[in-house]
N, C-alpha and C. Protein backbone atom coordinates (compact mmCIF):
# COMPACT_ATOMS: atom_id res chain seq x y z
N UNK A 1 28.23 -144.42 -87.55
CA UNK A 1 27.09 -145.19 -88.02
C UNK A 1 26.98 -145.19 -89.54
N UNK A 2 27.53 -144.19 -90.46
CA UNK A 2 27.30 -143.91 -91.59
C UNK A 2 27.94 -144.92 -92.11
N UNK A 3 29.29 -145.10 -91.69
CA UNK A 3 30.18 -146.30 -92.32
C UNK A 3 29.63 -147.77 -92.18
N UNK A 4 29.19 -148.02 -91.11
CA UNK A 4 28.31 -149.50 -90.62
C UNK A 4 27.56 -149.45 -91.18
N UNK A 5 26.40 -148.72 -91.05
CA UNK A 5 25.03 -148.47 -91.85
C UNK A 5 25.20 -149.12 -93.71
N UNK A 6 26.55 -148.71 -94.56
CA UNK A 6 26.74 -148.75 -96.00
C UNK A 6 27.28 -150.40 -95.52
N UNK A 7 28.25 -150.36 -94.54
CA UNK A 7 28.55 -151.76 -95.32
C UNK A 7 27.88 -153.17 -94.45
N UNK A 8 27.04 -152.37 -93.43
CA UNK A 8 25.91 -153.82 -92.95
C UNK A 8 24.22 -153.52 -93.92
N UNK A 9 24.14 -152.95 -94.61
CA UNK A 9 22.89 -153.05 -94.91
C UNK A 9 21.63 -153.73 -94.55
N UNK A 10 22.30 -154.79 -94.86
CA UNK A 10 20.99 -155.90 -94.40
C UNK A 10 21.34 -155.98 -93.07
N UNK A 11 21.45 -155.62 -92.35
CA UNK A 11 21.30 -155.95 -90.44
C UNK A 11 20.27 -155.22 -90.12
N UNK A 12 19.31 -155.33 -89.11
CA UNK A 12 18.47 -154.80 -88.76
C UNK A 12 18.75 -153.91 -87.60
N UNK A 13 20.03 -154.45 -86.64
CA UNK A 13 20.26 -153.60 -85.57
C UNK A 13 20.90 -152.21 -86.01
N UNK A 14 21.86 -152.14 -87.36
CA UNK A 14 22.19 -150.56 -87.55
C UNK A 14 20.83 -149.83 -87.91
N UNK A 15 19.57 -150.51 -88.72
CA UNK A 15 18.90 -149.58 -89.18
C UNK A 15 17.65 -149.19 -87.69
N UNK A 16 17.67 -150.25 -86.83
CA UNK A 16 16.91 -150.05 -85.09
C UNK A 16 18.02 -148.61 -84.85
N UNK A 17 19.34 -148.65 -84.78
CA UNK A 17 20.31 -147.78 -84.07
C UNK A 17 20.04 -145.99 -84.23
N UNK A 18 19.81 -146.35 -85.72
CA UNK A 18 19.54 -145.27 -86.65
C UNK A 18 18.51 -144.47 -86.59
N UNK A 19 17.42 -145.52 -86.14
CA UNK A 19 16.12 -145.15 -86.00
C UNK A 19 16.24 -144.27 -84.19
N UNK A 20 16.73 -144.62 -83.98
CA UNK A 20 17.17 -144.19 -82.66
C UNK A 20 18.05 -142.77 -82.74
N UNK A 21 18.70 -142.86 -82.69
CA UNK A 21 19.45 -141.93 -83.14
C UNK A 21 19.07 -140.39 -84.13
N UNK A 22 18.39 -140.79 -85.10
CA UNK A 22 17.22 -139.69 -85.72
C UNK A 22 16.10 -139.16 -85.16
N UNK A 23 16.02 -139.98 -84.12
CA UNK A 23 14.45 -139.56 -82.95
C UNK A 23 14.98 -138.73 -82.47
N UNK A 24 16.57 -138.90 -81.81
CA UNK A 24 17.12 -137.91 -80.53
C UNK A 24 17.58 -136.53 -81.71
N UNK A 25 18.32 -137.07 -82.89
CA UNK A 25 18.83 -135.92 -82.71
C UNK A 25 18.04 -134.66 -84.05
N UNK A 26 16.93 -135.46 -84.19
CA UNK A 26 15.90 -134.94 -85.32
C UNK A 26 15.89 -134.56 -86.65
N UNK A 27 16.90 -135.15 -87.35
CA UNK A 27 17.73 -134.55 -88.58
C UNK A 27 17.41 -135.81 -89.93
N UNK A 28 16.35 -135.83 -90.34
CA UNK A 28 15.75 -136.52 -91.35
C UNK A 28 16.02 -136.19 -92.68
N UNK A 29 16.59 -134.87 -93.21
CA UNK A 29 16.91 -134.67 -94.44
C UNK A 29 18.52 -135.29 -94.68
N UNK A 30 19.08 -135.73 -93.18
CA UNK A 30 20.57 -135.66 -93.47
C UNK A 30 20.61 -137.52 -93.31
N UNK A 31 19.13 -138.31 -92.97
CA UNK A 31 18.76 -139.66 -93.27
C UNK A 31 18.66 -140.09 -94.74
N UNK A 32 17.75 -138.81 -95.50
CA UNK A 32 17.43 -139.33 -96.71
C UNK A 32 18.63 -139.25 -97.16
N UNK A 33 19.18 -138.35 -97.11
CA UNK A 33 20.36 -138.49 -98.19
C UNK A 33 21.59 -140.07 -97.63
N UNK A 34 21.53 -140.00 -96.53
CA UNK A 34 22.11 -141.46 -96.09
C UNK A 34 21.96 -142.61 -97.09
N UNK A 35 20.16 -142.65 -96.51
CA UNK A 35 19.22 -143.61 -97.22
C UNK A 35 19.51 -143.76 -98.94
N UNK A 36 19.77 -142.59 -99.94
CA UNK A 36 20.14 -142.40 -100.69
C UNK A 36 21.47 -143.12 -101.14
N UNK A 37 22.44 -142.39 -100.65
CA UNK A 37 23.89 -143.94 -100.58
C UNK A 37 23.59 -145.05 -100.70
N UNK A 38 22.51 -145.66 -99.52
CA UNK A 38 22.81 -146.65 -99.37
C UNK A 38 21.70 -147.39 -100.25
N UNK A 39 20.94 -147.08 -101.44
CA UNK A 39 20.85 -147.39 -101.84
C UNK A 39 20.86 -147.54 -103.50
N UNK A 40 22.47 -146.52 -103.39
CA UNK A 40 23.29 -146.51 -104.67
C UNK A 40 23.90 -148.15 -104.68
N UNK A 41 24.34 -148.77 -103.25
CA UNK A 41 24.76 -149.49 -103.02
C UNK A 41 24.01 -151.20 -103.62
N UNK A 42 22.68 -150.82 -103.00
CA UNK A 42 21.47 -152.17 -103.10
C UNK A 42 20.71 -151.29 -103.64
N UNK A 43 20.36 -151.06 -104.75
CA UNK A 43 18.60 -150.44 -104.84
C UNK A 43 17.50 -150.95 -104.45
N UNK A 44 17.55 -152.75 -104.24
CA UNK A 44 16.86 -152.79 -103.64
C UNK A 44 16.23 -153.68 -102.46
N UNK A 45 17.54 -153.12 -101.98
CA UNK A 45 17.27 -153.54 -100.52
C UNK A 45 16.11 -153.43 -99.71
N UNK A 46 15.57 -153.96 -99.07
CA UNK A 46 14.45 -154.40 -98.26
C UNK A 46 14.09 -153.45 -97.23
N UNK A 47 15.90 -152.88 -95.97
CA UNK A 47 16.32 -153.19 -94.98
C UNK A 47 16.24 -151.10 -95.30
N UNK A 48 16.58 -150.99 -96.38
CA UNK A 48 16.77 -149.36 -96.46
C UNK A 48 15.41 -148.89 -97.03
N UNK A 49 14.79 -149.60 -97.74
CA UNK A 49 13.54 -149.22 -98.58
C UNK A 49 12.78 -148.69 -97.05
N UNK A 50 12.59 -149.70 -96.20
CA UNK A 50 11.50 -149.50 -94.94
C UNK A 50 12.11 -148.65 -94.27
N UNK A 51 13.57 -148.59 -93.70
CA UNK A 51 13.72 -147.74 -93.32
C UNK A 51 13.30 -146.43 -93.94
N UNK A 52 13.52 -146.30 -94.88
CA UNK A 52 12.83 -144.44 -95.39
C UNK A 52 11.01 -144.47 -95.34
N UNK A 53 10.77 -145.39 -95.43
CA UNK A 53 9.06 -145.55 -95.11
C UNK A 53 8.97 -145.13 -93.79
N UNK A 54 10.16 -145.31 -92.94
CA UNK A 54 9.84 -145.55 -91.36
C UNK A 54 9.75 -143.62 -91.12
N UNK A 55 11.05 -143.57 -91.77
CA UNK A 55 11.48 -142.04 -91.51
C UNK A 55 10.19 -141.26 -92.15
N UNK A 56 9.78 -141.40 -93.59
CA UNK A 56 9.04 -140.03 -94.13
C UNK A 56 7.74 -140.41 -92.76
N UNK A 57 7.38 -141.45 -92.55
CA UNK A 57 5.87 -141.44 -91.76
C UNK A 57 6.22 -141.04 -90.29
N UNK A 58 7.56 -141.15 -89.54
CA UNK A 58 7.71 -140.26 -88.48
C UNK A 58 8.17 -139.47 -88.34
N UNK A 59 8.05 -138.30 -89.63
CA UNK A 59 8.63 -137.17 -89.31
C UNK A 59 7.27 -136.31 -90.32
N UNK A 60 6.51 -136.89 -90.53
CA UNK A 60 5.27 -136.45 -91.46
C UNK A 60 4.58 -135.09 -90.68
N UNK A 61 4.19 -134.07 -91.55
CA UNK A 61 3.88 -132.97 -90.81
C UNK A 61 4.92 -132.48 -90.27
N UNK A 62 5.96 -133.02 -90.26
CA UNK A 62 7.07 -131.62 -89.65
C UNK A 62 7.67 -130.88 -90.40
N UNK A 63 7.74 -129.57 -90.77
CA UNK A 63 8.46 -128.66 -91.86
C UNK A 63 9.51 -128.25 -91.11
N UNK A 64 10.66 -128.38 -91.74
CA UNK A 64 12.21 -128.20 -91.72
C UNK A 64 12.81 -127.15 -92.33
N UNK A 65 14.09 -126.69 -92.25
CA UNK A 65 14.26 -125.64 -93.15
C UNK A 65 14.27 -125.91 -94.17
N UNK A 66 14.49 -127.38 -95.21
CA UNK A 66 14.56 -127.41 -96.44
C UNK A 66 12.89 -127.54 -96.77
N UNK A 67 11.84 -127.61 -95.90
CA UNK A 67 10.24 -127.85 -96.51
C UNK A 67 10.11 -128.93 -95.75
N UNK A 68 9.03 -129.81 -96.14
CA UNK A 68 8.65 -130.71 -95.95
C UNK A 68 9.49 -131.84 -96.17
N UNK A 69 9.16 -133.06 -95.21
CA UNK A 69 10.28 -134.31 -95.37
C UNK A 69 9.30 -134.88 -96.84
N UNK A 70 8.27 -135.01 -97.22
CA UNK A 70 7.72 -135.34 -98.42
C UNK A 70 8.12 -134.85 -99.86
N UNK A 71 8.66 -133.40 -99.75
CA UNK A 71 9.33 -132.91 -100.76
C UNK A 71 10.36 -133.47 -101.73
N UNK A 72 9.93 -133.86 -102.76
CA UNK A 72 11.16 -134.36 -103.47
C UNK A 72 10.84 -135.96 -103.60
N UNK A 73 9.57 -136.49 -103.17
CA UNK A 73 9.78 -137.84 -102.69
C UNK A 73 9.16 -138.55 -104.02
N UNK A 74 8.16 -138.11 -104.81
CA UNK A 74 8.04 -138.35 -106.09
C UNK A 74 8.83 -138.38 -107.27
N UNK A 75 9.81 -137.60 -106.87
CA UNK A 75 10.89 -137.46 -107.92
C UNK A 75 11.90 -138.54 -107.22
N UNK A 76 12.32 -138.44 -106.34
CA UNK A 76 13.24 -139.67 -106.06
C UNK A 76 12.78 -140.93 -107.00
N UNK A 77 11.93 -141.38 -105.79
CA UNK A 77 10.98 -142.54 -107.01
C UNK A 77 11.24 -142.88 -108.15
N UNK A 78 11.34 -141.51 -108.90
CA UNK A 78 11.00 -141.62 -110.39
C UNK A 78 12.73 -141.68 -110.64
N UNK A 79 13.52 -141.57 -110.25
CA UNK A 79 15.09 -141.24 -110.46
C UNK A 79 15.21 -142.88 -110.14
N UNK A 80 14.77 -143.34 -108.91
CA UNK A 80 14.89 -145.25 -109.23
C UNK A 80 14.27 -145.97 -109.95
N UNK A 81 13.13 -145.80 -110.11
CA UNK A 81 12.49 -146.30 -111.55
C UNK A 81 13.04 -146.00 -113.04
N UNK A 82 13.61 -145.16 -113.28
CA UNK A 82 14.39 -144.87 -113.90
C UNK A 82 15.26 -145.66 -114.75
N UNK A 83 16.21 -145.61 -113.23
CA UNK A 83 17.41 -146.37 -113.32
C UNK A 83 17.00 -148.35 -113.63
N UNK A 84 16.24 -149.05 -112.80
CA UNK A 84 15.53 -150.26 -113.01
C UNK A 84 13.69 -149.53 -112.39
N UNK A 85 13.31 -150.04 -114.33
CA UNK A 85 11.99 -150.19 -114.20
C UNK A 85 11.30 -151.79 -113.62
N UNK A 86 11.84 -152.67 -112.86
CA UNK A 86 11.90 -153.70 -112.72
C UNK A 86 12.08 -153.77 -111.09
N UNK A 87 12.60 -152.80 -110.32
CA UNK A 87 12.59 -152.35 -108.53
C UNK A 87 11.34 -152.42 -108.02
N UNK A 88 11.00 -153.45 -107.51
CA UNK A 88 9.79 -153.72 -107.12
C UNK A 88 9.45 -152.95 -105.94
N UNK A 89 11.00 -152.81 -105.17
CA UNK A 89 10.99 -151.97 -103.69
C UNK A 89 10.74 -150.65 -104.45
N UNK A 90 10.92 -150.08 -105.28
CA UNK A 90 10.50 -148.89 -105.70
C UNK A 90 9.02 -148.29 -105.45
N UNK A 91 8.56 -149.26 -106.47
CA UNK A 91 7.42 -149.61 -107.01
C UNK A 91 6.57 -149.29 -105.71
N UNK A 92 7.08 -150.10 -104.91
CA UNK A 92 5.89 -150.63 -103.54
C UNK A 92 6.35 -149.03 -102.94
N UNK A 93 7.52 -148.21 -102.76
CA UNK A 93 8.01 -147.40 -102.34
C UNK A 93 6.95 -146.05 -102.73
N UNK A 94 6.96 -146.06 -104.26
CA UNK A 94 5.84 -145.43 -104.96
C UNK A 94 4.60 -145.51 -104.41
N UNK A 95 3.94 -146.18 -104.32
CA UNK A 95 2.76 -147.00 -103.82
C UNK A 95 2.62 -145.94 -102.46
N UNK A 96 3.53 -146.51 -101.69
CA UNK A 96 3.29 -145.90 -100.46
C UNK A 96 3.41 -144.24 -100.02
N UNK A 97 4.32 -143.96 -101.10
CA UNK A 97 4.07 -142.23 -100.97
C UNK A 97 3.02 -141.69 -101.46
N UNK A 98 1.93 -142.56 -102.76
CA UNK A 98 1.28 -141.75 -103.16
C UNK A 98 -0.41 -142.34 -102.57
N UNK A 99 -0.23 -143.30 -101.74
CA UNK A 99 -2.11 -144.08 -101.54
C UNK A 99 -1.45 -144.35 -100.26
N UNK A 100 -0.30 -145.02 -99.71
CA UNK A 100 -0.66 -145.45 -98.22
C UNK A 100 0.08 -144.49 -97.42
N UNK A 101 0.09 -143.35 -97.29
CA UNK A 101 0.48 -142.59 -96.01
C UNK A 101 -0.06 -140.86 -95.91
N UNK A 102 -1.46 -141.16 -96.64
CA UNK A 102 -1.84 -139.94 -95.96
C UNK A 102 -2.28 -139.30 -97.94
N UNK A 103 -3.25 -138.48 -97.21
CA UNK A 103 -2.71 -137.32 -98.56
C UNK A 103 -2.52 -135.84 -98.29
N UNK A 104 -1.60 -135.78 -99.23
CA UNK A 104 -0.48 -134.45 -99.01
C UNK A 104 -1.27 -133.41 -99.76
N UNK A 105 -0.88 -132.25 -99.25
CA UNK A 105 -1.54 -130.78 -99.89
C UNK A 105 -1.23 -130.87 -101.30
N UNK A 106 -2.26 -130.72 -102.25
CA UNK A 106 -2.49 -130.75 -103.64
C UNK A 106 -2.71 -132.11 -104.50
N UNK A 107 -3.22 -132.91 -103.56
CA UNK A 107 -2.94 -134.36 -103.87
C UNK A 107 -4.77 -134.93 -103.45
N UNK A 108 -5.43 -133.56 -102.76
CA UNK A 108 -6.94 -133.83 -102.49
C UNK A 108 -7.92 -134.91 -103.35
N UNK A 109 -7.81 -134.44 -105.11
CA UNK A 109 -8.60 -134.91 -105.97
C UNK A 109 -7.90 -136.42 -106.15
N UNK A 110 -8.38 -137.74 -105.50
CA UNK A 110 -8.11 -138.53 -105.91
C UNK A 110 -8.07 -139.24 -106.58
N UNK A 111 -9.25 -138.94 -107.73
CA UNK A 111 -9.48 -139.21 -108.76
C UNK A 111 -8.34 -138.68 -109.90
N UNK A 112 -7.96 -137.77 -109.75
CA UNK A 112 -7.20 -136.96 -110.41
C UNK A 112 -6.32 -137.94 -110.41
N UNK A 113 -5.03 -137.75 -109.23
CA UNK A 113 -4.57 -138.79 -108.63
C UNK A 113 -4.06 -140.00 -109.23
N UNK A 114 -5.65 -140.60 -109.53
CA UNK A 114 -5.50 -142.11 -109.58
C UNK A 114 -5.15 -142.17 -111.31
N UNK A 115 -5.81 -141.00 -111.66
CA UNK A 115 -5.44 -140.41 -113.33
C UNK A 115 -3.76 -140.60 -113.86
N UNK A 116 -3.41 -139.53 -112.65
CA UNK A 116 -1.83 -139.42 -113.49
C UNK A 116 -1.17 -140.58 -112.60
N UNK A 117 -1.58 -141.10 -112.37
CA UNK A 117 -0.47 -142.68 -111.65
C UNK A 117 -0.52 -143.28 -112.61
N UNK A 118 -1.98 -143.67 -113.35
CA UNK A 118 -2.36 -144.94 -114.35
C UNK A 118 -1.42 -144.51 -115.62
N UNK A 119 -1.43 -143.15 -115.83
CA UNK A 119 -0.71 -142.20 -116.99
C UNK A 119 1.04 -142.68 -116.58
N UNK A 120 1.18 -143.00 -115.51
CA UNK A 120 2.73 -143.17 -115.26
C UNK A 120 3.04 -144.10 -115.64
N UNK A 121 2.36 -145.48 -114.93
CA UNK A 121 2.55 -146.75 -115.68
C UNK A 121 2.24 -147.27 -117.04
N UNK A 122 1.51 -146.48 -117.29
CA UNK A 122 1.42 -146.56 -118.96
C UNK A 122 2.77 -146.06 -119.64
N UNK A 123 3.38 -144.82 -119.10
CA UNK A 123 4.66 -144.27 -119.69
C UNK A 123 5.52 -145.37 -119.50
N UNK A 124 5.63 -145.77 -118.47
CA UNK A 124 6.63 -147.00 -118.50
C UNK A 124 6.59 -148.33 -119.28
N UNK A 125 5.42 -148.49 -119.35
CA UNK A 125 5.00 -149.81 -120.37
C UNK A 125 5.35 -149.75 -121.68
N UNK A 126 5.01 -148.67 -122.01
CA UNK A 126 5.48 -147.99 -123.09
C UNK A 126 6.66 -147.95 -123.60
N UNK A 127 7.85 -147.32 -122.60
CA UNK A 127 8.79 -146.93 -122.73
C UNK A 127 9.84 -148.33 -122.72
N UNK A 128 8.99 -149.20 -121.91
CA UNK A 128 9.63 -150.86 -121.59
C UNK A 128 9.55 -151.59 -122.03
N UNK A 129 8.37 -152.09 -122.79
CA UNK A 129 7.45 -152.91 -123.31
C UNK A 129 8.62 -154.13 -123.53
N UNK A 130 9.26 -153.85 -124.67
CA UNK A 130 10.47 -154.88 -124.81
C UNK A 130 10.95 -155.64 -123.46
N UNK A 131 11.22 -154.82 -122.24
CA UNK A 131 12.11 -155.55 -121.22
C UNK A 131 11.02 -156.07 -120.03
N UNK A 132 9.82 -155.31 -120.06
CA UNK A 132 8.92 -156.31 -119.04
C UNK A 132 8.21 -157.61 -119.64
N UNK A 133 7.95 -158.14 -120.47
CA UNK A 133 7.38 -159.19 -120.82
C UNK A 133 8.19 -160.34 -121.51
């Protein structure tokens, strides 16, 4: 599947297969890093973006031996934004780890929160200014 998965991307039936396949055999840290490849490949693919939306929200609350499947998921983010401040799948990717799926232990004060997000996009505006406008 790993080999199909990189070079069908956009098909929906490897990433249904997959989804299947990670239910039975429960191994979500060894998805992200999949998910990861494959989107060295497309950053920003559509077809892999949701798929990892699909994975962190059905495997949410489960601690693994490496921690939590949420661990690390802010910094990813920030490693594709990075690379294109212009990844809208990022962006929306961002979005959804930090306001649409819950809030995570230490993440209570939303105000806080909503503080250092606005502080993020300002770093980037900043840092971009030239290439977004």
């Amino acid at each position: 599947m790993d080999e199909l998965g990189v070079k069908f991307l956009k098909n929906y039936q490897v990433w249904h297969h997959r989804r299947l396949l990670v239910t039975l055999t429960k191994t979500p840290r060894v998805e992200l890093a999949f998910i990861t490849k494959g989107l060295e490949v497309d950053e920003k693919n559509y077809h892999t973006w949701s798929y990892r939306q699909w994975l962190l929200a059905h495997f949410d609350g489960i601690t693994h031996d490496q921690g939590n499947i949420w661990d690390g998921e802010l910094d990813f983010v920030h490693v594709m934004l990075t690379k294109d401040v212009r990844n809208n799948s990022a962006w929306h990717h961002k979005f959804f780890v930090v306001w649409g799926c819950g809030v995570r232990e230490g993440e209570e004060d939303r105000l806080e929160v909503f503080r250092r997000e606005l502080m993020y996009v300002f770093f980037f505006l900043k840092k971009n200014n030239n290439d977004l406008f």
